[in-house]
Structures are given as C-alpha cells and as structure tokens.
PDB file of N, CA and C in Angstrom:
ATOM      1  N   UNK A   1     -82.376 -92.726-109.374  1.00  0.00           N
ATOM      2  CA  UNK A   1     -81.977 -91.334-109.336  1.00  0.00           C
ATOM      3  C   UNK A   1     -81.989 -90.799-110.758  1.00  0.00           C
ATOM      4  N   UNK A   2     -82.621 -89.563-110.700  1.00  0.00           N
ATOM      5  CA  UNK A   2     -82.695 -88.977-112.271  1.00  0.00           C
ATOM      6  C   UNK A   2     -80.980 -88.679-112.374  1.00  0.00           C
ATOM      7  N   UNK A   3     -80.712 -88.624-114.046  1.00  0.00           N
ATOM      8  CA  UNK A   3     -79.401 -88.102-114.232  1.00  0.00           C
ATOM      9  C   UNK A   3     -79.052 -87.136-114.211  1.00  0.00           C
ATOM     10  N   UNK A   4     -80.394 -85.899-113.658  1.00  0.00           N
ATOM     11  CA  UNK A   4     -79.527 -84.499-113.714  1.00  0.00           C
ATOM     12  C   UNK A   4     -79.135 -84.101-111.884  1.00  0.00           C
ATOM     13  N   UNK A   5     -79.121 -85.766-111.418  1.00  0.00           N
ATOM     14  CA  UNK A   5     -79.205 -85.441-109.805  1.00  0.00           C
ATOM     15  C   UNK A   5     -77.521 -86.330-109.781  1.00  0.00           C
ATOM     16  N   UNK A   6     -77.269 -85.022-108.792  1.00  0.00           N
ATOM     17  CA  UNK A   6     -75.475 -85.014-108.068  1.00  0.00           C
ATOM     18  C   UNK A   6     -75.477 -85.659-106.665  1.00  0.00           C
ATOM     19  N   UNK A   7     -74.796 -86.657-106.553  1.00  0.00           N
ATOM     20  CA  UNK A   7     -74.945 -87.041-104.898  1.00  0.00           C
ATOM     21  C   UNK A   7     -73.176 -85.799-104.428  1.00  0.00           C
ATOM     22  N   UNK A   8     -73.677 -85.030-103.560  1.00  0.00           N
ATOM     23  CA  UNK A   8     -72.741 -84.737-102.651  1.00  0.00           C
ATOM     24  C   UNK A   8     -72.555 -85.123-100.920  1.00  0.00           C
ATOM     25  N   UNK A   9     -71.902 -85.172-100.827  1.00  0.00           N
ATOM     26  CA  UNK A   9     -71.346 -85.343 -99.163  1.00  0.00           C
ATOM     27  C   UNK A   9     -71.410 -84.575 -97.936  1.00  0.00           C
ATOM     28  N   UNK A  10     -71.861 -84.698 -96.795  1.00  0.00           N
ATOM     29  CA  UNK A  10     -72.236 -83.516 -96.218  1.00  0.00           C
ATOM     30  C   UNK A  10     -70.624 -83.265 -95.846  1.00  0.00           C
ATOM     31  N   UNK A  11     -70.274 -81.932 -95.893  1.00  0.00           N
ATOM     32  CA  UNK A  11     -68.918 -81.068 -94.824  1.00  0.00           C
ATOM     33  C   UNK A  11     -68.783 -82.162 -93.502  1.00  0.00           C
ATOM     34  N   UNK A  12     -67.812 -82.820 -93.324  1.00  0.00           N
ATOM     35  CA  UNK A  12     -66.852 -82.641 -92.200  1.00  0.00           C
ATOM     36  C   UNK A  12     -67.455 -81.433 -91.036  1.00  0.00           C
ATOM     37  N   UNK A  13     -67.224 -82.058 -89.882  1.00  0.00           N
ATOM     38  CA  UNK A  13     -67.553 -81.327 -88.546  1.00  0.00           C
ATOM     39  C   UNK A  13     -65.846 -80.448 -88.326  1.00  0.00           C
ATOM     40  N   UNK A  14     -65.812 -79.140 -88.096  1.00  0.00           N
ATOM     41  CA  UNK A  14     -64.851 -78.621 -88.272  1.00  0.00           C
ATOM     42  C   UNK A  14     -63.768 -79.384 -87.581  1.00  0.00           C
ATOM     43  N   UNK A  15     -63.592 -79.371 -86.310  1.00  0.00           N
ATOM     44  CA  UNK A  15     -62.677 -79.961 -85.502  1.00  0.00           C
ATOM     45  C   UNK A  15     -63.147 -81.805 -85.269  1.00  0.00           C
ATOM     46  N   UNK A  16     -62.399 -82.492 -84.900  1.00  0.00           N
ATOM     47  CA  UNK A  16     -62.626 -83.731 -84.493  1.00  0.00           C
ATOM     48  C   UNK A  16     -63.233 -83.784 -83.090  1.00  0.00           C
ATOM     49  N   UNK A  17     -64.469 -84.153 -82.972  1.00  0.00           N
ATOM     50  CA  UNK A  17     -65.135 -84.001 -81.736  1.00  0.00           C
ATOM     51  C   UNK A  17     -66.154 -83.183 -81.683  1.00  0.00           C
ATOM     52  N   UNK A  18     -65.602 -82.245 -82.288  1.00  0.00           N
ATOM     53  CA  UNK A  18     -66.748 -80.937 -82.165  1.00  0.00           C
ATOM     54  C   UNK A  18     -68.053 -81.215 -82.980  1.00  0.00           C
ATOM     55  N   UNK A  19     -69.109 -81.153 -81.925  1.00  0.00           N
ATOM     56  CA  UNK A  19     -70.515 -81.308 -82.287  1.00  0.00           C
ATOM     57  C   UNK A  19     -71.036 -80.366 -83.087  1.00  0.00           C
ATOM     58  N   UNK A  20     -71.871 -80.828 -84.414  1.00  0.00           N
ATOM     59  CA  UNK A  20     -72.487 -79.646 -85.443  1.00  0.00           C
ATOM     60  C   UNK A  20     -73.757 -79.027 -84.970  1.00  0.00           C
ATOM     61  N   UNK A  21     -73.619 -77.678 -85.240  1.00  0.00           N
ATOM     62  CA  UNK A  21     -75.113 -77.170 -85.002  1.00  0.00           C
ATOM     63  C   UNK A  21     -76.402 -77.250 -84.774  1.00  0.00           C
ATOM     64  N   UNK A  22     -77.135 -76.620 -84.260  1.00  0.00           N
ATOM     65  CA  UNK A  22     -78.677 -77.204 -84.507  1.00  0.00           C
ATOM     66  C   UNK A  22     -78.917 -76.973 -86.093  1.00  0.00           C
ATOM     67  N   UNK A  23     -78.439 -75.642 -86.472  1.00  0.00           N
ATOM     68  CA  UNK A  23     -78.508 -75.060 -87.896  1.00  0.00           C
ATOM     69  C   UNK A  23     -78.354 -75.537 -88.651  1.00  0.00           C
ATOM     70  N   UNK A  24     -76.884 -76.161 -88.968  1.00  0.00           N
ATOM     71  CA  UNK A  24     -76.341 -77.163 -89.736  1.00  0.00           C
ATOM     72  C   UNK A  24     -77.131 -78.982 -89.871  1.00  0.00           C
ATOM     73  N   UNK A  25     -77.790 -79.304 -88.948  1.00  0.00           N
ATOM     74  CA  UNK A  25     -78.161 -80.313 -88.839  1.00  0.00           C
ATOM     75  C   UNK A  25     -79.967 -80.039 -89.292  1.00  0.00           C
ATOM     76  N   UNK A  26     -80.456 -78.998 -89.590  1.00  0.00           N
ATOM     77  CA  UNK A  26     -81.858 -78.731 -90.038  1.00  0.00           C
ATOM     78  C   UNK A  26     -82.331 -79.604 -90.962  1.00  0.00           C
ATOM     79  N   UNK A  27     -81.184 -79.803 -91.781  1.00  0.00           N
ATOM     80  CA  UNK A  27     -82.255 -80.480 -93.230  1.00  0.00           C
ATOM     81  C   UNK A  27     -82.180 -81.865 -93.027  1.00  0.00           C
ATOM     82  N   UNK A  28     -81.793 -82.466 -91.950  1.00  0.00           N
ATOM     83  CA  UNK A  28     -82.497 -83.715 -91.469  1.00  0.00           C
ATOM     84  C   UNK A  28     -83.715 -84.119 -90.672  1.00  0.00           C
ATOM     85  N   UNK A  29     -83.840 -82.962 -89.908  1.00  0.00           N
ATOM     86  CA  UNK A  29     -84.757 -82.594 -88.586  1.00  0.00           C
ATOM     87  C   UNK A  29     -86.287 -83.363 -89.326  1.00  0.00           C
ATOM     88  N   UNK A  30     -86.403 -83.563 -90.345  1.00  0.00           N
ATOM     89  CA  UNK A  30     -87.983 -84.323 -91.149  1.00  0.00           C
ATOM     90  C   UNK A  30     -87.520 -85.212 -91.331  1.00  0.00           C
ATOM     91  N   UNK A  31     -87.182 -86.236 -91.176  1.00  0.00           N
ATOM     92  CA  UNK A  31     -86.868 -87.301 -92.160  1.00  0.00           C
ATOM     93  C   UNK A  31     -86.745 -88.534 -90.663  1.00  0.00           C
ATOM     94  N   UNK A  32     -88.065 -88.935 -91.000  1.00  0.00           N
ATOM     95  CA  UNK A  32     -88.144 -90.209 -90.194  1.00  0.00           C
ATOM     96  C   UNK A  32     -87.424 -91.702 -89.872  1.00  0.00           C
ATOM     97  N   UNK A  33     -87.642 -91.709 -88.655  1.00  0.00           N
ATOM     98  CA  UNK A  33     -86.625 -92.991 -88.392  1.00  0.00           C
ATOM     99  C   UNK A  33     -87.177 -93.946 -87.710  1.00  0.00           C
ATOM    100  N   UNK A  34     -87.100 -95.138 -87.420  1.00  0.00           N
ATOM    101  CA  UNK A  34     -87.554 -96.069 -86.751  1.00  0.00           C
ATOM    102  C   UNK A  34     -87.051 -96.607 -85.535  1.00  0.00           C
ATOM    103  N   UNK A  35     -87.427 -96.306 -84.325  1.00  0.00           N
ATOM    104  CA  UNK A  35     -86.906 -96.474 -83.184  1.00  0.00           C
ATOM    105  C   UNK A  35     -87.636 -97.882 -82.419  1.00  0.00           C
ATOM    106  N   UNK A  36     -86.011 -98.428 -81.674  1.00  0.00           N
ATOM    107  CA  UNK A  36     -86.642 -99.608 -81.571  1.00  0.00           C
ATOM    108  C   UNK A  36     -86.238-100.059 -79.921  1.00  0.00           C
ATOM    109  N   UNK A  37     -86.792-100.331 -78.631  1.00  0.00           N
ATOM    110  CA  UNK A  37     -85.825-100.683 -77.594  1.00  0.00           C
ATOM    111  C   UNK A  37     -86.300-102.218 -77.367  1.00  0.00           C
ATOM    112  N   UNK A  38     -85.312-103.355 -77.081  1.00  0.00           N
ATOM    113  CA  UNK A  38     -85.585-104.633 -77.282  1.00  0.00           C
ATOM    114  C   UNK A  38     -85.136-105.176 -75.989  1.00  0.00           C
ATOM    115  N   UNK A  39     -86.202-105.453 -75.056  1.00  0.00           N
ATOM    116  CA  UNK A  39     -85.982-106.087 -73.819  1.00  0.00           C
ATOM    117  C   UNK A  39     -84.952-107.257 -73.957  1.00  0.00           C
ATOM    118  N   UNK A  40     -84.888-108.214 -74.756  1.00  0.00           N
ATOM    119  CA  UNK A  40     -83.940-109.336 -74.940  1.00  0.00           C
ATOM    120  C   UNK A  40     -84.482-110.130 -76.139  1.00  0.00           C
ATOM    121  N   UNK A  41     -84.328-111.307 -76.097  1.00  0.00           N
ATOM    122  CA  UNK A  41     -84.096-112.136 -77.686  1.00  0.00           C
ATOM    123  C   UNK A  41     -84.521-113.567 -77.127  1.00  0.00           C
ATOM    124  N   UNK A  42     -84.935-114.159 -77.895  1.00  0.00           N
ATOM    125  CA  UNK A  42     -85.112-115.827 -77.434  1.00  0.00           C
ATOM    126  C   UNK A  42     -84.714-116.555 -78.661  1.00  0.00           C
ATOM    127  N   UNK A  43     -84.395-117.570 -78.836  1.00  0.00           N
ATOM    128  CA  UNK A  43     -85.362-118.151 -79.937  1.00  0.00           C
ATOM    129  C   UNK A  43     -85.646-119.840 -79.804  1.00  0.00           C
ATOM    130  N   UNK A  44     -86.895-120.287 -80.402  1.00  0.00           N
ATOM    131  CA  UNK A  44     -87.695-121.343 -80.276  1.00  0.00           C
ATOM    132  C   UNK A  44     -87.937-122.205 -81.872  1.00  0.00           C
ATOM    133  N   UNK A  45     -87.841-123.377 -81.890  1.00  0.00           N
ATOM    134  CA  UNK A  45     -88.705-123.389 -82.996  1.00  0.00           C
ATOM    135  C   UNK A  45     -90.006-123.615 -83.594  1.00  0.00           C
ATOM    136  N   UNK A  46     -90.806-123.355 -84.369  1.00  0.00           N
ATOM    137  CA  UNK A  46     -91.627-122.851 -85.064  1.00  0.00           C
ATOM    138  C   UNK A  46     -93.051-123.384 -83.746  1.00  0.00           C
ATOM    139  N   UNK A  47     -92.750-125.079 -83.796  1.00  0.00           N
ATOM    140  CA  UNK A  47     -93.593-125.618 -83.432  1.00  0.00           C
ATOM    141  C   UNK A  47     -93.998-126.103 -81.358  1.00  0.00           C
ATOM    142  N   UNK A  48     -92.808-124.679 -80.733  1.00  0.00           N
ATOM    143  CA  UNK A  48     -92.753-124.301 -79.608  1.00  0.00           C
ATOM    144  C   UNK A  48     -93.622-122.831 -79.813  1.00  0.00           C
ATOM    145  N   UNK A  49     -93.590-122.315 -80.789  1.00  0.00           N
ATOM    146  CA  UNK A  49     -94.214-121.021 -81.220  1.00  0.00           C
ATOM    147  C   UNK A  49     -95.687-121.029 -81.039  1.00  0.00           C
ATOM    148  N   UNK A  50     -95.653-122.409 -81.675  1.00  0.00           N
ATOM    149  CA  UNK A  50     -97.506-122.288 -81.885  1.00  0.00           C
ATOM    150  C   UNK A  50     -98.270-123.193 -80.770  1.00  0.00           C
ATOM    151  N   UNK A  51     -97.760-123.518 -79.679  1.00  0.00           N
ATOM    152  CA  UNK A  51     -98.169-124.206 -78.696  1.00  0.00           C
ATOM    153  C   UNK A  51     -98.137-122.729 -77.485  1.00  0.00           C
ATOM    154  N   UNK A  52     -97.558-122.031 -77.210  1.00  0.00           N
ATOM    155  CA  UNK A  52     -97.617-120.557 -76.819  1.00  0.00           C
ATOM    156  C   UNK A  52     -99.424-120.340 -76.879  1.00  0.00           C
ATOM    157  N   UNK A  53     -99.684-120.187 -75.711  1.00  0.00           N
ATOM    158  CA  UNK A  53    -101.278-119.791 -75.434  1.00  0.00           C
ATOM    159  C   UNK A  53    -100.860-118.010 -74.501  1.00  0.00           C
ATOM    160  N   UNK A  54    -102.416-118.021 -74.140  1.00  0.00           N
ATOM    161  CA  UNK A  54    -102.368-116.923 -73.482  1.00  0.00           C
ATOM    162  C   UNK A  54    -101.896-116.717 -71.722  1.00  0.00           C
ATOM    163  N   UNK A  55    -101.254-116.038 -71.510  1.00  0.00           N
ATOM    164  CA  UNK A  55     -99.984-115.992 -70.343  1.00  0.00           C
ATOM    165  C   UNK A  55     -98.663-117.145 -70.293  1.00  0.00           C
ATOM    166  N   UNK A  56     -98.691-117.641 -71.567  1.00  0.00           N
ATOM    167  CA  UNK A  56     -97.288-118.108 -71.596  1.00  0.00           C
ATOM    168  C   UNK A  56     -96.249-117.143 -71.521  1.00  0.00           C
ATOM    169  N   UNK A  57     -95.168-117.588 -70.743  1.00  0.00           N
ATOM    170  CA  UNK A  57     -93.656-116.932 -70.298  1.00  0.00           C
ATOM    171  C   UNK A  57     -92.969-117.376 -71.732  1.00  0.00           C
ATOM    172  N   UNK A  58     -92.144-116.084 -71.834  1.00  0.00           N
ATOM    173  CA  UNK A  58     -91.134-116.434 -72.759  1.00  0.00           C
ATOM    174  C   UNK A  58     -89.632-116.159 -72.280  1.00  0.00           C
ATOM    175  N   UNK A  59     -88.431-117.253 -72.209  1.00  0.00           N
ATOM    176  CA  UNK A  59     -87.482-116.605 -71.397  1.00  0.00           C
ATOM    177  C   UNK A  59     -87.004-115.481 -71.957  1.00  0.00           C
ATOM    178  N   UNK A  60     -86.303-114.690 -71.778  1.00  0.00           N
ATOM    179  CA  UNK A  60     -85.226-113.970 -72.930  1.00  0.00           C
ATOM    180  C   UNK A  60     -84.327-114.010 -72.378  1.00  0.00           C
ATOM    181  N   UNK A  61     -82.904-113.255 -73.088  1.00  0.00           N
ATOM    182  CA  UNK A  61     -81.581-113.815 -73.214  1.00  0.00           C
ATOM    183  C   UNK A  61     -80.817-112.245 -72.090  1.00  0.00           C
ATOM    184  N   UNK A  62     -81.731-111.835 -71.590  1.00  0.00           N
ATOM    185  CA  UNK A  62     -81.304-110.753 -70.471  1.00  0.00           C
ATOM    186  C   UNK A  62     -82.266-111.091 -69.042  1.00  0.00           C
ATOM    187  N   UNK A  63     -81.384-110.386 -68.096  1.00  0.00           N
ATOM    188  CA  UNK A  63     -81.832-110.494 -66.458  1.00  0.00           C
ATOM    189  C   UNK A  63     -82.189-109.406 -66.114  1.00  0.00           C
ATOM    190  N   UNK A  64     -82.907-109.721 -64.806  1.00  0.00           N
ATOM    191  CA  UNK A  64     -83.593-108.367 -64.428  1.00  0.00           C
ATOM    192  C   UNK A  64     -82.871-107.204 -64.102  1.00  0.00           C
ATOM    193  N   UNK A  65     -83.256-106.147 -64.607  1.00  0.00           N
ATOM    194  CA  UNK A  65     -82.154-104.974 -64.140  1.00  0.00           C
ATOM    195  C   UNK A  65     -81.040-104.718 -65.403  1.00  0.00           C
ATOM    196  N   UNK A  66     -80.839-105.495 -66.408  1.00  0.00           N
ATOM    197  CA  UNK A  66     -79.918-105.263 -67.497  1.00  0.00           C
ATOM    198  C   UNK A  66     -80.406-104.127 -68.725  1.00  0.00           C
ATOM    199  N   UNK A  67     -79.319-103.761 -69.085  1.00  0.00           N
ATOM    200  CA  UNK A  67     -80.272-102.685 -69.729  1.00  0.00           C
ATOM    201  C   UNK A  67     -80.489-102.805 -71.000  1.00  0.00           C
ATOM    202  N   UNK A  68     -81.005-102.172 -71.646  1.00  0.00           N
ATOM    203  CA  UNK A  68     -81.777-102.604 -72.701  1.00  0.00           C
ATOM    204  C   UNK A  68     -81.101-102.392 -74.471  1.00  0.00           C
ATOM    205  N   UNK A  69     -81.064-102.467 -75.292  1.00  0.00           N
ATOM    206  CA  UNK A  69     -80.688-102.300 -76.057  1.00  0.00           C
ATOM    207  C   UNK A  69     -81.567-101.394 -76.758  1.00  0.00           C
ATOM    208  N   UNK A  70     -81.265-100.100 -77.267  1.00  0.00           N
ATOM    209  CA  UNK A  70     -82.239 -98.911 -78.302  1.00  0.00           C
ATOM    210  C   UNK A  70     -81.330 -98.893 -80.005  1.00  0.00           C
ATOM    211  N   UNK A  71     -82.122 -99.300 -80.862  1.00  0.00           N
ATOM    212  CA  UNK A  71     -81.760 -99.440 -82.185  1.00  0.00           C
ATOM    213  C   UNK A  71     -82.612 -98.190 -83.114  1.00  0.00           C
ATOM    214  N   UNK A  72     -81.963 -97.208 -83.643  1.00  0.00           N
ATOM    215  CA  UNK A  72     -82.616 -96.665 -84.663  1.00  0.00           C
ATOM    216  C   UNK A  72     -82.502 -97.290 -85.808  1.00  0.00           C
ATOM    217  N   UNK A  73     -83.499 -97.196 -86.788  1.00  0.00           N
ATOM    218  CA  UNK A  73     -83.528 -97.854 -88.143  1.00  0.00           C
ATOM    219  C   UNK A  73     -82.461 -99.365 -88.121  1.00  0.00           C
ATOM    220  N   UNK A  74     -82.778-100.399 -87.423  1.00  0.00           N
ATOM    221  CA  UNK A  74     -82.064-101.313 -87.087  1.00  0.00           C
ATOM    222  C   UNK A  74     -80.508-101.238 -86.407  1.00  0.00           C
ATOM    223  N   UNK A  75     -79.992 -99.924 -86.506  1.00  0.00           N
ATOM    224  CA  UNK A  75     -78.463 -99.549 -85.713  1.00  0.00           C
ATOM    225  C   UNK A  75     -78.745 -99.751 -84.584  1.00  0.00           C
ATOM    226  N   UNK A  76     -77.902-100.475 -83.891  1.00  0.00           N
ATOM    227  CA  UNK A  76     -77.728-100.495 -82.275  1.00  0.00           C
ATOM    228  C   UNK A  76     -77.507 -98.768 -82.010  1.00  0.00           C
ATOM    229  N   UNK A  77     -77.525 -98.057 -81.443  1.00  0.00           N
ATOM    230  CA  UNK A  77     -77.097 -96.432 -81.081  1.00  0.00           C
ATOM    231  C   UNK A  77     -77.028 -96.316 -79.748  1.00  0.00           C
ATOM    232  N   UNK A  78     -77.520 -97.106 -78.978  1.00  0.00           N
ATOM    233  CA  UNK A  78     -77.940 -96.797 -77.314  1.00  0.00           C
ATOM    234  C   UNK A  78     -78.683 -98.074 -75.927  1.00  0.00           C
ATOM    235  N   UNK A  79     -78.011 -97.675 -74.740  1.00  0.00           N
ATOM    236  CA  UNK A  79     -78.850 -98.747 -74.013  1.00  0.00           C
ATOM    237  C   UNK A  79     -79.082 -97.844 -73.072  1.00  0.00           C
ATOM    238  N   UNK A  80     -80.510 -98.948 -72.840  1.00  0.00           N
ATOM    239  CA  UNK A  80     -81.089 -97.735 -71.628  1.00  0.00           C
ATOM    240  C   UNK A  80     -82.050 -98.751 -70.512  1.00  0.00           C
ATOM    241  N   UNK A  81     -82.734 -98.164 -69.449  1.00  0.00           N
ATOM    242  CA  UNK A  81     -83.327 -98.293 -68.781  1.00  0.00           C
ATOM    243  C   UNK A  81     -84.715 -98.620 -69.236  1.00  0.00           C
ATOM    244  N   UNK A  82     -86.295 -99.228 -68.881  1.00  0.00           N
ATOM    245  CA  UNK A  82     -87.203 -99.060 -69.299  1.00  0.00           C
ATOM    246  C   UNK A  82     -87.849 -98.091 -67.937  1.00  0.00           C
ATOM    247  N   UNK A  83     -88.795 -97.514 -67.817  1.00  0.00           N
ATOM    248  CA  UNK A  83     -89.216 -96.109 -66.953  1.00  0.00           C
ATOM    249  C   UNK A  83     -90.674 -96.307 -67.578  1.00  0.00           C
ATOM    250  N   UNK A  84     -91.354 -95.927 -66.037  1.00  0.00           N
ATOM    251  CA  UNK A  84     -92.906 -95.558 -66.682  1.00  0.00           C
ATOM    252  C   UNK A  84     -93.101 -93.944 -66.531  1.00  0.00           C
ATOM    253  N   UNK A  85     -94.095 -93.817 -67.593  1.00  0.00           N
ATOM    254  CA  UNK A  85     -93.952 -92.472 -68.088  1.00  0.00           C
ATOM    255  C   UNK A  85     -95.295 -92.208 -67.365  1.00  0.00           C
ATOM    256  N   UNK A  86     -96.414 -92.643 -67.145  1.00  0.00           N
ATOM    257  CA  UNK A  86     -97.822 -92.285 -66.396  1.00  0.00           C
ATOM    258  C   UNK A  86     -98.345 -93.824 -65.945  1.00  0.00           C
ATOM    259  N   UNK A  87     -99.353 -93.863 -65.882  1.00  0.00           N
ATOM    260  CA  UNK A  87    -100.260 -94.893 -65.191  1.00  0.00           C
ATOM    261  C   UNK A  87    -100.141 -96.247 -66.378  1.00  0.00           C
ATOM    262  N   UNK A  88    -100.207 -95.862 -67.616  1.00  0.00           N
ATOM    263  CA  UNK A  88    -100.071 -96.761 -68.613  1.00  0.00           C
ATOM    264  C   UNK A  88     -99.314 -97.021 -69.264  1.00  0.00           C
ATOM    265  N   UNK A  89     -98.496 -96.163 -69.808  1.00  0.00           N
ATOM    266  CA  UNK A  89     -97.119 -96.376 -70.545  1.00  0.00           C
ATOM    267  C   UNK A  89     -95.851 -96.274 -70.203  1.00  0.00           C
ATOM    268  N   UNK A  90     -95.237 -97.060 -70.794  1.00  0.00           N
ATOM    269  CA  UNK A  90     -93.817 -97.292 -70.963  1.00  0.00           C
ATOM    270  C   UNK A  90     -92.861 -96.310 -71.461  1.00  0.00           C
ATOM    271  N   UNK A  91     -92.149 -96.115 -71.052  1.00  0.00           N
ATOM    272  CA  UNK A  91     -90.586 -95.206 -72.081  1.00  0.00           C
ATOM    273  C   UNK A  91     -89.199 -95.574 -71.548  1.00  0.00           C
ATOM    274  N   UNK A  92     -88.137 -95.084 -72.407  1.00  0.00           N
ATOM    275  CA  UNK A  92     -86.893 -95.685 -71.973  1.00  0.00           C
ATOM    276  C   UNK A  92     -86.165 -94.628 -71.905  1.00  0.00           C
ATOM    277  N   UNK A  93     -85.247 -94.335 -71.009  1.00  0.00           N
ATOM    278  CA  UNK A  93     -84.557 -93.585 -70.908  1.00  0.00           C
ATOM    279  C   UNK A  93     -82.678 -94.198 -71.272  1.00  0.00           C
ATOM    280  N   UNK A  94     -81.888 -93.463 -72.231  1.00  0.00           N
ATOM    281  CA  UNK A  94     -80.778 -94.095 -72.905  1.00  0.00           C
ATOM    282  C   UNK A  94     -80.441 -93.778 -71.607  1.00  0.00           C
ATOM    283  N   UNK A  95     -79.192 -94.622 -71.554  1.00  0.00           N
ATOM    284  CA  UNK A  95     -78.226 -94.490 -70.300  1.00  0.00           C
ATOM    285  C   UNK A  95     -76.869 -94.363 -70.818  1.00  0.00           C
ATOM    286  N   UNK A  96     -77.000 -94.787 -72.174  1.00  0.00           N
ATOM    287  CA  UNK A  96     -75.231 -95.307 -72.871  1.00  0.00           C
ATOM    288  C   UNK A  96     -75.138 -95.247 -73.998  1.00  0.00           C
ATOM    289  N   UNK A  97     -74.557 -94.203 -74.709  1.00  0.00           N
ATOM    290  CA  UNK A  97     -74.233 -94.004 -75.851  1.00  0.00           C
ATOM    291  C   UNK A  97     -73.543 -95.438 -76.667  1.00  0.00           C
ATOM    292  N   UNK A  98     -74.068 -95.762 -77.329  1.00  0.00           N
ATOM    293  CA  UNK A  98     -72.955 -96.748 -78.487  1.00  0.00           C
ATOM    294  C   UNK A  98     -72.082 -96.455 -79.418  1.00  0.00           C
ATOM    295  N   UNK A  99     -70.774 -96.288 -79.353  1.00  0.00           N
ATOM    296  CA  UNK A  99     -70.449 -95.878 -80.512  1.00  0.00           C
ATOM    297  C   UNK A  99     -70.039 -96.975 -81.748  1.00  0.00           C
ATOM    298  N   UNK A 100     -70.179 -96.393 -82.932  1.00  0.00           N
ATOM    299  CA  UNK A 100     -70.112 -97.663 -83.712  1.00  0.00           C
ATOM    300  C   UNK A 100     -68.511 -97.305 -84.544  1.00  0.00           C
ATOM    301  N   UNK A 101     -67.972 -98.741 -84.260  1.00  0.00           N
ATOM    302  CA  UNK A 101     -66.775 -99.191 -85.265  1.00  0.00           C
ATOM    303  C   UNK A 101     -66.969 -98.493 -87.038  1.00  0.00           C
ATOM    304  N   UNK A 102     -66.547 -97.696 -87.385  1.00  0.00           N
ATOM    305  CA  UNK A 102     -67.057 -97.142 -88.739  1.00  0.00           C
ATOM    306  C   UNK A 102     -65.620 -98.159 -90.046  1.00  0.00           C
ATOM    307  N   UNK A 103     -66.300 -98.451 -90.677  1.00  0.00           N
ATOM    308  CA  UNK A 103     -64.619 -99.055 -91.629  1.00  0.00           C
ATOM    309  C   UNK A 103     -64.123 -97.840 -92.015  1.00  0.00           C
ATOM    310  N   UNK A 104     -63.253 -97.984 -92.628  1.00  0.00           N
ATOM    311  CA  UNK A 104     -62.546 -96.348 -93.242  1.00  0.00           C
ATOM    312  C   UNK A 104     -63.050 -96.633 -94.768  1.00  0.00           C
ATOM    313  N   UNK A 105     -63.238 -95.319 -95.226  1.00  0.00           N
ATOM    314  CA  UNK A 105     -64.149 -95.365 -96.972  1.00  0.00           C
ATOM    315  C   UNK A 105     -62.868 -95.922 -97.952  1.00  0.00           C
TER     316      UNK A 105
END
C-alpha cells in the first residue's frame, strides 16, 4: 500500500438486522469472487490416486440427497441442492444460508 493510502471501514448497517442497500453496496458489485459447490470430500493416498483409471468410482463423505456445501472465495456461505439447468448443465440452487461465528475485533 502506497503511504498516501488510508484504510477506512465501511459504516455499520443502521439498525442490527437491517439489510444495506443496493446503493450502498455498489462499490463492490465488480469485484470478483470465486464460487465453489462441493458434492463431498474423500481422501486416498497418493498411490490409490494413481491406480484410478477411466470410470473409476470415488466414494465421498456425503449420501444421496444431502445437500451440498457452496463456498465463496473458500468461505463456507451456503448449502444447496444440485438442479439441472438444460440438457447439459448443472447449477445449484442455495437452500441454507450459513451464518458464520465472527470473533469480536
């Protein structure tokens, strides 16, 4: 950071609860994020990895029908459903807000 640059804090949402604007929330509206939904988790080691051919099963650590976990920029934020969107693709629809444990500053 150059030294003639000030970090400030964004304002507090007026009331507790109360959701901020579309207005107020503009100068984030660009600023890319990485979205992630993760059917489940396994893990193997290295040399179970490389014996894996083509149509090998991999178990994972969820059952059918469980829902899914949605991570922005690595944050858990949401679980959802997976849904087909046309003939070929996939999409997820959140079902469940996450809220996250914040520490106090």
């Amino acid at each position: 950071m150059s030294p003639d640059m000030e970090l400030t804090e964004l304002p507090e949402s007026g009331d507790a609860g109360t959701p901020r604007t579309a207005r107020e929330l503009e100068a984030v509206y660009d600023i890319p994020v990485t979205v992630s939904a993760v059917l489940g988790k396994s893990t193997m080691q290295v040399s179970q990895l490389l014996k894996l051919g083509r149509g090998a099963v991999v178990e994972l650590d969820r059952k059918l029908g469980e829902a899914i976990d949605i991570y922005v920029n690595n944050r858990l934020v949401a679980r959802g459903e997976v849904v087909m969107v046309d003939d070929t693709r996939l999409g997820v629809t959140m079902t469940e807000i996450v809220k996250a444990d914040r520490a106090p500053s």
